[in-house]
Protein backbone atom coordinates (compact mmCIF):
# COMPACT_ATOMS: atom_id res chain seq x y z
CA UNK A 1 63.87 -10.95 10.54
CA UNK A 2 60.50 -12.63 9.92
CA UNK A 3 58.73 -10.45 12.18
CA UNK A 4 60.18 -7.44 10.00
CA UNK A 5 59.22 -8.65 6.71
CA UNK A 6 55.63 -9.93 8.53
CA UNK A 7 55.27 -6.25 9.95
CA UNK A 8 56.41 -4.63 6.31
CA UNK A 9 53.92 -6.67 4.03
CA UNK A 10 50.86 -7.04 6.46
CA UNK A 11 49.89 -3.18 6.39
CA UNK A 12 49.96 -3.21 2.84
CA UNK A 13 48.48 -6.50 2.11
CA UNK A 14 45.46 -5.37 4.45
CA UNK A 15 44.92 -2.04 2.85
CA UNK A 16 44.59 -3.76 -0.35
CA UNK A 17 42.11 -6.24 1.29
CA UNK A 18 39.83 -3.54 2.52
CA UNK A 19 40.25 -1.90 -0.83
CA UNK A 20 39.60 -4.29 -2.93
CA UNK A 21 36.44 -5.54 -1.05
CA UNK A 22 35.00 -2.00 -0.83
CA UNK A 23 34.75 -1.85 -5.06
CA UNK A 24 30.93 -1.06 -6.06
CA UNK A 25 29.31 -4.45 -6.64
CA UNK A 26 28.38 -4.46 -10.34
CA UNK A 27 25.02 -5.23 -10.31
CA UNK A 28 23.32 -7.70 -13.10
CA UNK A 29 21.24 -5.93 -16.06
CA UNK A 30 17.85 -8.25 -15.74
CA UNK A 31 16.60 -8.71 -19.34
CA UNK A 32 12.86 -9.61 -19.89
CA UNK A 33 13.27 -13.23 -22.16
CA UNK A 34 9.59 -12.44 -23.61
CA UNK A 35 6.45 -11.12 -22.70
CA UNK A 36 5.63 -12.64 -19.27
CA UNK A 37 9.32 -11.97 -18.62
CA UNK A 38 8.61 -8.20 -18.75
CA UNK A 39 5.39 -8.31 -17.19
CA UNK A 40 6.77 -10.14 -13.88
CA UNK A 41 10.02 -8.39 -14.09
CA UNK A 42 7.69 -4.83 -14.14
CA UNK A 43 5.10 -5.78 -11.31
CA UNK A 44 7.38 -7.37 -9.17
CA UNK A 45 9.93 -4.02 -9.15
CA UNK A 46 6.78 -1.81 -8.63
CA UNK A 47 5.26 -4.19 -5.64
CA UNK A 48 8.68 -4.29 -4.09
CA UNK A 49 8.91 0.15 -4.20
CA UNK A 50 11.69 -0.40 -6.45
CA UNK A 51 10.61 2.22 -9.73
CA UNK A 52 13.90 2.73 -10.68
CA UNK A 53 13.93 -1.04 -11.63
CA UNK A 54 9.97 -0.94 -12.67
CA UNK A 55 11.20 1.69 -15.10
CA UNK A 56 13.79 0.05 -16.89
CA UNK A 57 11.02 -2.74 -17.89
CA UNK A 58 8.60 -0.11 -19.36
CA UNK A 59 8.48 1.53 -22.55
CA UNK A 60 10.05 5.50 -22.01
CA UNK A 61 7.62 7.93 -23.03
CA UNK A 62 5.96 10.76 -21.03
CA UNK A 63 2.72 9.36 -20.23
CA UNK A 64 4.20 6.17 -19.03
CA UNK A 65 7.02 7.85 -16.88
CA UNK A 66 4.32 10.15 -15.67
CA UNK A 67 2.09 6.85 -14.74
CA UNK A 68 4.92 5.39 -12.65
CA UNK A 69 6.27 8.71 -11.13
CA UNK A 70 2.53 8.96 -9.73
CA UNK A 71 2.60 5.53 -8.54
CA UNK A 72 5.50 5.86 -7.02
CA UNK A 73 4.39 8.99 -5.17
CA UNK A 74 1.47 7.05 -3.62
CA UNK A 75 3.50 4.04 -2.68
CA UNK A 76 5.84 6.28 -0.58
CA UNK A 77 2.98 7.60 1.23
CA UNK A 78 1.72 4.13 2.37
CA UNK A 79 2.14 2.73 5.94
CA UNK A 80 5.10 0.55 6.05
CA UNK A 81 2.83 -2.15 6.57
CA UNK A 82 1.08 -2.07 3.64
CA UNK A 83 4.40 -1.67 1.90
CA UNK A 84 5.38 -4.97 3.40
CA UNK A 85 2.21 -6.44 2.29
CA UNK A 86 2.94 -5.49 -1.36
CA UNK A 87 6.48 -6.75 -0.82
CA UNK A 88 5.21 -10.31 0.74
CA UNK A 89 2.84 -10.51 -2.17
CA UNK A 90 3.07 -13.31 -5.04
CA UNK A 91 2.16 -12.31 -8.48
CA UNK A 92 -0.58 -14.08 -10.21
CA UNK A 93 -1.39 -14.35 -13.66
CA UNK A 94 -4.56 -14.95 -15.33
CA UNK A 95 -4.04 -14.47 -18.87
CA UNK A 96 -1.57 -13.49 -21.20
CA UNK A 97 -2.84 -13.03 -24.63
CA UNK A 98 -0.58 -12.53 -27.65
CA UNK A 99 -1.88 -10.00 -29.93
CA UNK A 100 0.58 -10.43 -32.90
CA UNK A 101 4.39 -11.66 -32.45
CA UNK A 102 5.83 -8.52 -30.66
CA UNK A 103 2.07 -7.20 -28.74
CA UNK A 104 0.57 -9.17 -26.01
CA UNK A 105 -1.81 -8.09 -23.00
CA UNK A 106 -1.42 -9.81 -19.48
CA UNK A 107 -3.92 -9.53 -17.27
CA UNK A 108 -2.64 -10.10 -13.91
CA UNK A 109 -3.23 -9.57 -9.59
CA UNK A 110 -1.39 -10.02 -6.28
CA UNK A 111 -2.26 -11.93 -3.36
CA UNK A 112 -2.80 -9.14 -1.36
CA UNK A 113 -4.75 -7.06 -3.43
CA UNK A 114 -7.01 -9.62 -5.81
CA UNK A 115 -7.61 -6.72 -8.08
CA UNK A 116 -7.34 -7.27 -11.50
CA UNK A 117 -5.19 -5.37 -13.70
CA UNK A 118 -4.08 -5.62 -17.60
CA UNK A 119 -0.93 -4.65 -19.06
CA UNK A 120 0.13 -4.32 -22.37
CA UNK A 121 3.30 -5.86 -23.15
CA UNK A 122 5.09 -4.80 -26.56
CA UNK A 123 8.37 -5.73 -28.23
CA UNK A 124 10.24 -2.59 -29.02
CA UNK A 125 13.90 -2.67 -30.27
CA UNK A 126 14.05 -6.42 -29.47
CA UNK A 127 12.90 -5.57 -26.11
CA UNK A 128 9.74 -6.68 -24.32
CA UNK A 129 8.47 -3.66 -22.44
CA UNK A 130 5.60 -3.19 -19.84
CA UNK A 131 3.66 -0.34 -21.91
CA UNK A 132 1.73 0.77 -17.97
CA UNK A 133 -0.71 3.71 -20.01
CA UNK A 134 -2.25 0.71 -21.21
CA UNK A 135 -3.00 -0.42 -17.72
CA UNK A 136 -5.27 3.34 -17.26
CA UNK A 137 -6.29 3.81 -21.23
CA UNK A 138 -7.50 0.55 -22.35
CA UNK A 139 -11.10 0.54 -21.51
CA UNK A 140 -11.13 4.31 -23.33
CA UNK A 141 -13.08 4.68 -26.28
């Protein structure tokens, strides 16, 4: 009699196991706290190849999504290795200047590339988002 009841509520009990732990993982909506928040939150999703993330950190507009769709075409034709550089990289920051209470510029590199780079970080909606045309317009007239 134990063996029967064991063999009726051990299929079932298993299914629902394997069911249960094949549910989509829900995955945490990162928030930037403030400026240097967004700004890490931004670089470290585009250093990583992960624009989908980069993208939810940056102010939507077409020149910006245009910016990052073009980065992201140039980061898939990489060699893995530098890929894996990027990825092994640390993010340094040099400056972060606010310009009012919801504007600020950081001006930031990586370790593997010591290039400088500024972006423009600006509060929209209670939001701090990575405004990238800054990054390629600010030294326009």
């Amino acid at each position: 009699m134990r063996i029967t009841v064991l063999n009726t509520l051990l299929p079932p009990l298993t299914l629902l196991l394997i069911l249960s732990s094949c549910q989509p993982k829900q995955q945490k909506v990162l928030v930037a706290e403030n400026e240097l928040d967004a700004a890490r939150l931004f670089i470290r999703s585009a250093l990583d190849g992960k624009f989908d993330e980069a993208k939810t950190f940056m102010v939507q507009d077409s020149v910006n999504n245009s910016y990052l769709d073009i980065a992201a075409q140039f980061y898939q034709k990489m060699p893995t290795t530098e890929k894996d550089n990027y990825k092994g990289s640390t993010i340094v920051i040099h400056s972060a200047t606010a310009i009012n209470d919801s504007v600020a510029v950081v001006i930031y590199s990586n370790s593997y590339k010591n290039d400088h780079d500024t972006l423009r970080i600006a509060k929209r909606n209670n939001n701090w988002l990575v405004d990238l045309k800054y990054l390629y317009e600010h030294d326009q007239p």
